[in-house]
PDB file of N, CA and C in Angstrom:
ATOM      1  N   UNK A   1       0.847  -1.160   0.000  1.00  0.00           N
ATOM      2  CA  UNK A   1       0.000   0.000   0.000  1.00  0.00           C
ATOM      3  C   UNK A   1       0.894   1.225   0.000  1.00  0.00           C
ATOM      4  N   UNK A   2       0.303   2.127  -0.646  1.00  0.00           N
ATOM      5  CA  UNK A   2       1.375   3.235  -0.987  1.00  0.00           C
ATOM      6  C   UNK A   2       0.711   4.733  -0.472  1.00  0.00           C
ATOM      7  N   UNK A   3       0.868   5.712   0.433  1.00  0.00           N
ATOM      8  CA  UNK A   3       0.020   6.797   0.453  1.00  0.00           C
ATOM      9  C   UNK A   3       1.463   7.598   0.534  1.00  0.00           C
ATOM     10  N   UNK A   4       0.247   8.996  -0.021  1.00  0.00           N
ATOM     11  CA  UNK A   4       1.380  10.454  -0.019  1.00  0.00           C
ATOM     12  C   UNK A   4       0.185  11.371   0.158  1.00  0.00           C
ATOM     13  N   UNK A   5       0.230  12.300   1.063  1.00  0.00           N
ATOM     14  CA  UNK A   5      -0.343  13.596   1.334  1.00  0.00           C
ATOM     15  C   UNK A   5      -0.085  14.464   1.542  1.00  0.00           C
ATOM     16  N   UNK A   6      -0.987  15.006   0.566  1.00  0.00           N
ATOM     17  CA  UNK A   6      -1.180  16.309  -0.238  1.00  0.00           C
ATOM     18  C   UNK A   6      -1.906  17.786   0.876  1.00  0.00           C
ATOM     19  N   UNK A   7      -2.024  18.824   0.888  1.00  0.00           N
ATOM     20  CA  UNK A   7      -0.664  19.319  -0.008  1.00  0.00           C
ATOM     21  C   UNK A   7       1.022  19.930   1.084  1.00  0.00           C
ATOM     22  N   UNK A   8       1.300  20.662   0.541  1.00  0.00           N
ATOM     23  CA  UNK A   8       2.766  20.614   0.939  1.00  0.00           C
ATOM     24  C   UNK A   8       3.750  19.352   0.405  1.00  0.00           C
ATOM     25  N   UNK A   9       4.887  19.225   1.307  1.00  0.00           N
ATOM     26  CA  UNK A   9       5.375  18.308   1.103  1.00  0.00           C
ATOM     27  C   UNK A   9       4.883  17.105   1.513  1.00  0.00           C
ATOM     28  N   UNK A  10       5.241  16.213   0.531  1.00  0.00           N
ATOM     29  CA  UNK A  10       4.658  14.780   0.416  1.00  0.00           C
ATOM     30  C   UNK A  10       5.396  13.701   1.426  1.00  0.00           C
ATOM     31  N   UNK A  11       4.700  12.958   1.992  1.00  0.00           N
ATOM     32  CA  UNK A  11       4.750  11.895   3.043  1.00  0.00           C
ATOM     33  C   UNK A  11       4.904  10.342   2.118  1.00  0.00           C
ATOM     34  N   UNK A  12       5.885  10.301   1.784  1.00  0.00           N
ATOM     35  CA  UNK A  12       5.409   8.930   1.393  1.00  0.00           C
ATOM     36  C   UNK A  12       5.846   7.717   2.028  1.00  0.00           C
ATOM     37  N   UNK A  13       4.812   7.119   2.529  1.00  0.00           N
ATOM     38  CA  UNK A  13       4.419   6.030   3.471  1.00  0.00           C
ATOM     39  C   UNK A  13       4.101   4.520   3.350  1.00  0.00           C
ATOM     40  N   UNK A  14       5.511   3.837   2.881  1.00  0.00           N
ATOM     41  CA  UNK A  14       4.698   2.220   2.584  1.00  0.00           C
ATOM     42  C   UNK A  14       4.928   1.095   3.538  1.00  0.00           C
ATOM     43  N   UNK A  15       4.232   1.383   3.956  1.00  0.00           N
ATOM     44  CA  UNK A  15       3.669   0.013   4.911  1.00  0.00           C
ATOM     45  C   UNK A  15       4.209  -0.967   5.249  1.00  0.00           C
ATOM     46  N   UNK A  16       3.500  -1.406   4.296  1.00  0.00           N
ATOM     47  CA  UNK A  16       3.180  -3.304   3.569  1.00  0.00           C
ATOM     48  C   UNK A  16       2.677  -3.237   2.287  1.00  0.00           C
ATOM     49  N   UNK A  17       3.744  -3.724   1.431  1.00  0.00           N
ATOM     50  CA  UNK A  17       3.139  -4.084   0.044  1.00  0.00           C
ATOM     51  C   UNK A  17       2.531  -5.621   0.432  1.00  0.00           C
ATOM     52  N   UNK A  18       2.151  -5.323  -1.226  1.00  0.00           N
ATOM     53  CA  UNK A  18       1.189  -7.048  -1.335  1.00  0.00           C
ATOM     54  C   UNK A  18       1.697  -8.158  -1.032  1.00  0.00           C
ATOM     55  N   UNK A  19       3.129  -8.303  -1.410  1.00  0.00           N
ATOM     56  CA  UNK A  19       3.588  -9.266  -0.476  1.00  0.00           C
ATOM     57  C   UNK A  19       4.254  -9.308   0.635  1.00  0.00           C
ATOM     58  N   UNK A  20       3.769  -8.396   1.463  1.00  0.00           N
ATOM     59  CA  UNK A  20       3.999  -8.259   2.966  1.00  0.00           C
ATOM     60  C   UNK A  20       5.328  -7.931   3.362  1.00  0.00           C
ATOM     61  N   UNK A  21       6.128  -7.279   2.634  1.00  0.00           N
ATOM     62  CA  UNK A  21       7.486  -6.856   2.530  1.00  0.00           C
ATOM     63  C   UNK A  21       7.111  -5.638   3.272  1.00  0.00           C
ATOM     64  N   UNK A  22       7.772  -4.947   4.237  1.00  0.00           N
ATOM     65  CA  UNK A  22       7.837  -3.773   4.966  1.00  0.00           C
ATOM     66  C   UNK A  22       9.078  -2.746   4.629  1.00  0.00           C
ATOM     67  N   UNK A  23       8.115  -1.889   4.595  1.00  0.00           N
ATOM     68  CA  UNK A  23       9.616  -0.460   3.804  1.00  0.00           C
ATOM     69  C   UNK A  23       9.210   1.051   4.703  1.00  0.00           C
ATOM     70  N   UNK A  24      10.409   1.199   5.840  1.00  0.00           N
ATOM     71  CA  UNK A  24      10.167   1.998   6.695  1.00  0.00           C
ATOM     72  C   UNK A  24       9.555   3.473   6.151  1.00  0.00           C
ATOM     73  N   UNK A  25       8.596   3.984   6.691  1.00  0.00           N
ATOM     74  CA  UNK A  25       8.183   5.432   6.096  1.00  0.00           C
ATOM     75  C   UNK A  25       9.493   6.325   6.056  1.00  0.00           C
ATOM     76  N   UNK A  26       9.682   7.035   5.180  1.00  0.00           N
ATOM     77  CA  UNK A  26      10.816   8.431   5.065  1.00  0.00           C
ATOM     78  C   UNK A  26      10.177   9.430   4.555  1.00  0.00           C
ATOM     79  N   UNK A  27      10.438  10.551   4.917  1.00  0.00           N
ATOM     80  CA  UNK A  27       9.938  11.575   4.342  1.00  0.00           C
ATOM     81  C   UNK A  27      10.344  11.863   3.020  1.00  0.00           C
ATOM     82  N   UNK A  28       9.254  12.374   2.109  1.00  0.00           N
ATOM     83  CA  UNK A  28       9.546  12.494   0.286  1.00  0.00           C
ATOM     84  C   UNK A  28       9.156  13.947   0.054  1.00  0.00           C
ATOM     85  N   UNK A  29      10.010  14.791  -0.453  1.00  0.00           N
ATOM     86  CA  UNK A  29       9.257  15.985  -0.906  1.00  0.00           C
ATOM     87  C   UNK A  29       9.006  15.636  -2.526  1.00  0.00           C
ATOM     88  N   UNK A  30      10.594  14.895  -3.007  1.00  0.00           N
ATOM     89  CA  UNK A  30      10.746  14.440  -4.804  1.00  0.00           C
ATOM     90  C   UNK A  30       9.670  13.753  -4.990  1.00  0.00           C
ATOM     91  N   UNK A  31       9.231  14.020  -6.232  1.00  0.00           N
ATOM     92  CA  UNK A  31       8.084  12.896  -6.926  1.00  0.00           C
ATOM     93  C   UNK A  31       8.926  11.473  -7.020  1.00  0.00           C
ATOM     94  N   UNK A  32       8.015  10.620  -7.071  1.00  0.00           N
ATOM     95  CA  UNK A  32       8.601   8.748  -7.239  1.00  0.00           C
ATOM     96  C   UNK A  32       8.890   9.663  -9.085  1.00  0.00           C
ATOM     97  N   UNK A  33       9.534   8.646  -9.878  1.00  0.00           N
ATOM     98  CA  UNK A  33       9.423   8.921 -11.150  1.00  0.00           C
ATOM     99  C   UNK A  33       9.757   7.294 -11.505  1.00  0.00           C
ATOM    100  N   UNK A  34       9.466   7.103 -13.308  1.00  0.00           N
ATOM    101  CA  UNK A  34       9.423   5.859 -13.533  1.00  0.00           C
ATOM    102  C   UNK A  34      10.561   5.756 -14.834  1.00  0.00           C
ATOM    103  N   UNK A  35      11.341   4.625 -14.623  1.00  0.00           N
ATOM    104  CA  UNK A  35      11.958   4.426 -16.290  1.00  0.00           C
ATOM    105  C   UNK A  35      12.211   2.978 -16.223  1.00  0.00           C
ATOM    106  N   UNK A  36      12.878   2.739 -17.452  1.00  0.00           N
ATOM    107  CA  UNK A  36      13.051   1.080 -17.582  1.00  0.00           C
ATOM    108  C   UNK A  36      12.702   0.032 -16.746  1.00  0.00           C
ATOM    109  N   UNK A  37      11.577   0.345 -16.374  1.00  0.00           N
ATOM    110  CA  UNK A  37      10.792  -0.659 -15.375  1.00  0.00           C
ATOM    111  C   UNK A  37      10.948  -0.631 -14.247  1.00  0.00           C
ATOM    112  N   UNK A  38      11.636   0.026 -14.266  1.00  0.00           N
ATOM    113  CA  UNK A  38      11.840   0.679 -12.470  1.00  0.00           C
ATOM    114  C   UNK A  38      11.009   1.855 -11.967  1.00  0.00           C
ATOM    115  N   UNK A  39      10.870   2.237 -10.654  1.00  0.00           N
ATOM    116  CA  UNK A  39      10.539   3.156  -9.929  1.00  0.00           C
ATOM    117  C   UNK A  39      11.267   4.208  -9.013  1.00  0.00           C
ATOM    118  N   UNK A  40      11.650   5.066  -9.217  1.00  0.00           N
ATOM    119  CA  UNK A  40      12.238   5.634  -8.109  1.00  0.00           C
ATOM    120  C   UNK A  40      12.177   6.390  -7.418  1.00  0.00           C
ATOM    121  N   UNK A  41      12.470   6.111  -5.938  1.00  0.00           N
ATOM    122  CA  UNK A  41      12.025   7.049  -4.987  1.00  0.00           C
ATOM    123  C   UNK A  41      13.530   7.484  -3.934  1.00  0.00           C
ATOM    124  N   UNK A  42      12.880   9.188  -4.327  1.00  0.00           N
ATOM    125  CA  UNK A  42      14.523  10.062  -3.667  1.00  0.00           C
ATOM    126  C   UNK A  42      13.852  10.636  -2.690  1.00  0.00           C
ATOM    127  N   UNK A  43      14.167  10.440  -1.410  1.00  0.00           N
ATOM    128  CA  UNK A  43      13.811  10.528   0.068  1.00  0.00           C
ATOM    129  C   UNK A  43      14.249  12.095   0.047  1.00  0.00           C
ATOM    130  N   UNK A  44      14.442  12.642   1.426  1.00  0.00           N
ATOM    131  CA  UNK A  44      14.808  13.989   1.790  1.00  0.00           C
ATOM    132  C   UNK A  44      16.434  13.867   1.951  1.00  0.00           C
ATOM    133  N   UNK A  45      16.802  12.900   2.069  1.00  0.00           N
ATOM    134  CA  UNK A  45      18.213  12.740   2.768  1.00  0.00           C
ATOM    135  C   UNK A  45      19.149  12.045   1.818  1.00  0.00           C
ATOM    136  N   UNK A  46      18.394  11.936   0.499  1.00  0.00           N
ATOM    137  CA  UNK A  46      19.106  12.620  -0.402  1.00  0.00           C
ATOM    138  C   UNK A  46      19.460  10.461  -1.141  1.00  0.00           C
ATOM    139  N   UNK A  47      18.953   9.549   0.104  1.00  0.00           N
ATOM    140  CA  UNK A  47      19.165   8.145  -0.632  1.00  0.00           C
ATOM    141  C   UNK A  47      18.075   7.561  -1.983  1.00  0.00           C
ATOM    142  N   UNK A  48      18.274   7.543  -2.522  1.00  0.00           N
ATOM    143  CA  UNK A  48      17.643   6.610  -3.754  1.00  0.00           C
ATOM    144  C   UNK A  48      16.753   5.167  -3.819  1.00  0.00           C
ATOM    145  N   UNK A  49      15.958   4.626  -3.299  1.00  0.00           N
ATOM    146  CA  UNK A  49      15.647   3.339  -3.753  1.00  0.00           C
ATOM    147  C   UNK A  49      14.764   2.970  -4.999  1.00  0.00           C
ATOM    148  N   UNK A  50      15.161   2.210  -5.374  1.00  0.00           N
ATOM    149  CA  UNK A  50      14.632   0.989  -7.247  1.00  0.00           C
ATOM    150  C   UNK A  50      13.724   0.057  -6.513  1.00  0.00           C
ATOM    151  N   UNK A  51      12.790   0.493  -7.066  1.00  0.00           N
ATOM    152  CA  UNK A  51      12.237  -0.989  -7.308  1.00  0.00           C
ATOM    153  C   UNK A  51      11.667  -1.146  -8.132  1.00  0.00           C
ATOM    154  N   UNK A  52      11.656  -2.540  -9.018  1.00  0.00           N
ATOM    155  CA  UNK A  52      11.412  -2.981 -10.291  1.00  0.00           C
ATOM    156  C   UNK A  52       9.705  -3.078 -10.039  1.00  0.00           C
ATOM    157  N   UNK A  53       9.100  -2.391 -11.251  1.00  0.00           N
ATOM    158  CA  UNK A  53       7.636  -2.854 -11.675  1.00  0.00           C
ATOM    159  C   UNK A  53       7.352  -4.172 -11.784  1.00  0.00           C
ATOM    160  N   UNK A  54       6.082  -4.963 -11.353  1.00  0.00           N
ATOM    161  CA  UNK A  54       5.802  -6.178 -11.543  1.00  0.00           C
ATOM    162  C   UNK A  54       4.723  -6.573 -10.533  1.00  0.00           C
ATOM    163  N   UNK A  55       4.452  -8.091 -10.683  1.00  0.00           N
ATOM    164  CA  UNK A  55       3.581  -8.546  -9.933  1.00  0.00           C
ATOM    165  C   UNK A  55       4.451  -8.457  -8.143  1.00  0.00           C
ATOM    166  N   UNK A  56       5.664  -8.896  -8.524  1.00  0.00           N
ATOM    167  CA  UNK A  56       6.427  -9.111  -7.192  1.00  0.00           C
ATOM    168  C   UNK A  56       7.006  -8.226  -6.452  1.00  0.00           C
ATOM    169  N   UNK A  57       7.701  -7.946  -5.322  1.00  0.00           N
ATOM    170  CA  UNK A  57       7.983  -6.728  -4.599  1.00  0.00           C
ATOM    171  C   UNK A  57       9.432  -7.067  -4.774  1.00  0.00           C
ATOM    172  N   UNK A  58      10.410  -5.701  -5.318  1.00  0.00           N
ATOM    173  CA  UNK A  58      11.663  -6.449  -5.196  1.00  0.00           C
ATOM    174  C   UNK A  58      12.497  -4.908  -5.325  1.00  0.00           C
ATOM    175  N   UNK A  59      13.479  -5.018  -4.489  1.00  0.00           N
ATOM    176  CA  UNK A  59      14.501  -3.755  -4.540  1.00  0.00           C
ATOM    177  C   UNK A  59      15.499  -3.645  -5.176  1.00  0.00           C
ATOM    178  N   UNK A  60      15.671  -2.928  -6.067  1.00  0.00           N
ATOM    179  CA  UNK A  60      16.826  -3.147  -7.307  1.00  0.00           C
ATOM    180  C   UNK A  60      18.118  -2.378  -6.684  1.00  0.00           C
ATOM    181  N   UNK A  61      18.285  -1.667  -5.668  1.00  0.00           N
ATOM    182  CA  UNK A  61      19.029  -0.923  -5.765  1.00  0.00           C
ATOM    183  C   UNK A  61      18.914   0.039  -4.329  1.00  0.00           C
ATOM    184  N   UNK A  62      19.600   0.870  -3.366  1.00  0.00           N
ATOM    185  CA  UNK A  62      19.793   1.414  -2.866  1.00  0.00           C
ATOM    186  C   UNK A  62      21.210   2.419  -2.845  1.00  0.00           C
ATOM    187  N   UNK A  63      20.760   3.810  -2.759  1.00  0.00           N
ATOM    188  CA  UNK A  63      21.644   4.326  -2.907  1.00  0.00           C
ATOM    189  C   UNK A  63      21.756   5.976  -2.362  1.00  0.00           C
ATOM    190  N   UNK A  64      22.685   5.828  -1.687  1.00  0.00           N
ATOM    191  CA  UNK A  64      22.855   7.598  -1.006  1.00  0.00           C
ATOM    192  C   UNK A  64      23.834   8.700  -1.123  1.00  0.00           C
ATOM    193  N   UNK A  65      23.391   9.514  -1.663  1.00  0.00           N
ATOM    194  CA  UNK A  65      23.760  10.978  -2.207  1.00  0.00           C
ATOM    195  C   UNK A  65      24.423  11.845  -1.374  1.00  0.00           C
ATOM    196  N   UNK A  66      24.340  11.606  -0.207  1.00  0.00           N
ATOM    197  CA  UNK A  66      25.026  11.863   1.211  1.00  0.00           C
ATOM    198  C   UNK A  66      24.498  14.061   1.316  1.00  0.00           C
ATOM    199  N   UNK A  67      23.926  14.092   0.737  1.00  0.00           N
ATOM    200  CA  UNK A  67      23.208  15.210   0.840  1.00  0.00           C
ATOM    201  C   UNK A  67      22.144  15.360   0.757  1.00  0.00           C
ATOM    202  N   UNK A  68      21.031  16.010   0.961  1.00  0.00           N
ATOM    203  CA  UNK A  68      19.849  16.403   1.013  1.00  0.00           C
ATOM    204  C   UNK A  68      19.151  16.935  -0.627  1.00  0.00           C
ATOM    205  N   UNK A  69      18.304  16.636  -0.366  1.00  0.00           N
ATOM    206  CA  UNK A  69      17.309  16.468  -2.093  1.00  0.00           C
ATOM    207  C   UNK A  69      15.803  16.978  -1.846  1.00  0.00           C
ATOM    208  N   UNK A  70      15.474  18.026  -2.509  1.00  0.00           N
ATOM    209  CA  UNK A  70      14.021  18.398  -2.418  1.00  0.00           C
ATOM    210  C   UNK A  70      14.215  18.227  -3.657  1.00  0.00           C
ATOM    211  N   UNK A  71      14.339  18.281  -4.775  1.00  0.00           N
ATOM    212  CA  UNK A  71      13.846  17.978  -6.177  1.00  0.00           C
ATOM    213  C   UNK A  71      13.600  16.616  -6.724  1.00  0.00           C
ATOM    214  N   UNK A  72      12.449  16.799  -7.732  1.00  0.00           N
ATOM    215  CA  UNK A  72      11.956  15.562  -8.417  1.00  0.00           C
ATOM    216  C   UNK A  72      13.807  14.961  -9.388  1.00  0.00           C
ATOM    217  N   UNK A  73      13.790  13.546  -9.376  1.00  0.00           N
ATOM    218  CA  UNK A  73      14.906  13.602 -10.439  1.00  0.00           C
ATOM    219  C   UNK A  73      14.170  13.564 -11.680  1.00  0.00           C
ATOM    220  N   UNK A  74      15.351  13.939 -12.781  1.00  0.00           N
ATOM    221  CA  UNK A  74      14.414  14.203 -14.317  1.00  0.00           C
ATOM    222  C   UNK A  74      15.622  12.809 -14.787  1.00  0.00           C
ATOM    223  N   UNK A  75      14.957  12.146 -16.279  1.00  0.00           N
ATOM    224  CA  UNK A  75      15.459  11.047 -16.476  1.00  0.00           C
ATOM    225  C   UNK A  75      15.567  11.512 -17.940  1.00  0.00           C
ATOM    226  N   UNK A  76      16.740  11.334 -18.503  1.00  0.00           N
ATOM    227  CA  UNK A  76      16.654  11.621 -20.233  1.00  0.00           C
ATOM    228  C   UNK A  76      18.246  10.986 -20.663  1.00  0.00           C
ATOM    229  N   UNK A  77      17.862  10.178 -21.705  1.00  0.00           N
ATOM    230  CA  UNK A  77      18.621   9.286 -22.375  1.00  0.00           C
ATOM    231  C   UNK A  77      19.947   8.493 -22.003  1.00  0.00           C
ATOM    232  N   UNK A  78      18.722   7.150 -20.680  1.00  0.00           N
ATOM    233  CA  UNK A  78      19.467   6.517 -20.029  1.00  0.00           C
ATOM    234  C   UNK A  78      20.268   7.402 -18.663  1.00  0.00           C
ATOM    235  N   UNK A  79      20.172   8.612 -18.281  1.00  0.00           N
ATOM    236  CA  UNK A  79      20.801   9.124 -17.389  1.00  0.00           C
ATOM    237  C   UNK A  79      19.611   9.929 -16.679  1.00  0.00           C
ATOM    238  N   UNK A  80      19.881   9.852 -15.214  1.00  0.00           N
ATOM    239  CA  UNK A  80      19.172  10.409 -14.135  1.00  0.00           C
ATOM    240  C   UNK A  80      20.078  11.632 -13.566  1.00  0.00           C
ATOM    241  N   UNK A  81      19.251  12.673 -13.553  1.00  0.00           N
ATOM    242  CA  UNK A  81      20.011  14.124 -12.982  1.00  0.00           C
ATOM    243  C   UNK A  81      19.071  14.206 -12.030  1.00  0.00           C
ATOM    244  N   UNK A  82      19.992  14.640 -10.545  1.00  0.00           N
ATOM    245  CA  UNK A  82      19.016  14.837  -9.514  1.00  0.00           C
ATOM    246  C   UNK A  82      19.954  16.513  -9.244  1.00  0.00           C
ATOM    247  N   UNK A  83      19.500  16.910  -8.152  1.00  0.00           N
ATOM    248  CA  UNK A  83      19.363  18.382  -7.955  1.00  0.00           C
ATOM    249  C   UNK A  83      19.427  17.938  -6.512  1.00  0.00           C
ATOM    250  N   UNK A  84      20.589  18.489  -5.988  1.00  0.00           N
ATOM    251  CA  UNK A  84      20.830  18.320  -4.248  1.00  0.00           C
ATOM    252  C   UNK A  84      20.747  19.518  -3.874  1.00  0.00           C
ATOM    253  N   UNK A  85      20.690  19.577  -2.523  1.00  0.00           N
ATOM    254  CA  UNK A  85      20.974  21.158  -2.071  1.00  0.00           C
ATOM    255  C   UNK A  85      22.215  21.700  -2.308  1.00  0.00           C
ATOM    256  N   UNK A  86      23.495  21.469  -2.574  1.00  0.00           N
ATOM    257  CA  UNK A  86      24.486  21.495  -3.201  1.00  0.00           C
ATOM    258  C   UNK A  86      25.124  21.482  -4.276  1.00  0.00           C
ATOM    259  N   UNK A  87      24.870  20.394  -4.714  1.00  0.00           N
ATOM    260  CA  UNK A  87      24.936  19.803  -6.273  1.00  0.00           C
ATOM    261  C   UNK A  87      24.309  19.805  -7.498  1.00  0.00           C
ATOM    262  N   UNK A  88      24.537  19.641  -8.609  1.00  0.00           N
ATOM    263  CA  UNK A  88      23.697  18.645  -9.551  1.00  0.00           C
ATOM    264  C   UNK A  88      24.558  17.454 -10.046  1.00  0.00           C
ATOM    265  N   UNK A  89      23.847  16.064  -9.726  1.00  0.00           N
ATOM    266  CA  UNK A  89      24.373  15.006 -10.543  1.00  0.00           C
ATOM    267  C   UNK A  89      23.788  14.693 -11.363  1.00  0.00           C
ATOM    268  N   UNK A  90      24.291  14.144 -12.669  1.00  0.00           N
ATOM    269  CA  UNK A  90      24.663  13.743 -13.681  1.00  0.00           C
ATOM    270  C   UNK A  90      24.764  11.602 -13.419  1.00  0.00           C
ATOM    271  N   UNK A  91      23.954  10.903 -13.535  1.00  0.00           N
ATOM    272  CA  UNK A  91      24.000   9.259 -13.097  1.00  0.00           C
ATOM    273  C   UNK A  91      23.956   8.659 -14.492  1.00  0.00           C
ATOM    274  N   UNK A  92      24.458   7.426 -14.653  1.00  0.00           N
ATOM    275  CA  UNK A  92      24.473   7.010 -15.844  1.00  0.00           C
ATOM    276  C   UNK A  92      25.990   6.737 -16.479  1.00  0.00           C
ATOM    277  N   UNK A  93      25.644   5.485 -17.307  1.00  0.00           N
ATOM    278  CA  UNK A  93      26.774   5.243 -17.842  1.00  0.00           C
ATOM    279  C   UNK A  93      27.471   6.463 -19.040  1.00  0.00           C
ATOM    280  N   UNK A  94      29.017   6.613 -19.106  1.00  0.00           N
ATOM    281  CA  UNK A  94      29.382   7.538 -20.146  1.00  0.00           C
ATOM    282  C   UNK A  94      29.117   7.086 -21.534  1.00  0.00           C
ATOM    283  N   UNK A  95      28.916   8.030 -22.514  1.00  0.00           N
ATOM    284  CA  UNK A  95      28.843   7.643 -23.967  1.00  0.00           C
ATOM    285  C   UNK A  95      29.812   8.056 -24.312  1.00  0.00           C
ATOM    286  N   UNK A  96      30.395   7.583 -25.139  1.00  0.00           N
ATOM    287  CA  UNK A  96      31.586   8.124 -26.156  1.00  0.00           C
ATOM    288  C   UNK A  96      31.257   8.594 -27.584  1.00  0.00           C
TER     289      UNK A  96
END
């Protein structure tokens, strides 16, 4: 089960998914956003978690920015740019 309330900054709060997997509440101001079948959600404190779309509950990934994040990340060609209170990163493999 998934809730976020509106308005101000967003609470996002999961529970218990469907298969009874527990994922501690953190505070979210960033929107979740979606790409290659994944989901992602950038907390306040700036960590990252994946989880893959599907019938099943499953975490692709964890990951922390070690800074603080109020912005949505934007996703464009294979690379994720997030916006820290500090920073901007640039994620993703290099092209040549």
């Amino acid at each position: 089960m998934m809730r976020t309330m509106w308005p101000g900054m967003a609470v996002l709060a999961l529970a218990v998914i469907a298969c009874g997997e527990e994922w501690p509440a953190r505070h979210v101001s960033p929107s979740p956003v979606s790409a290659a079948g994944n989901l992602y959600f950038l907390d306040d404190d700036g960590q990252t978690t994946v989880i893959r779309t599907g019938p099943t509950f499953e975490v692709v990934a964890r990951n922390a920015l070690g800074e603080q994040c109020r912005a949505s990340p934007a996703i464009s060609r294979g690379r994720i740019f997030v916006r820290a209170v500090g920073n901007l990163y640039c994620i993703g493999a290099a092209k040549n």
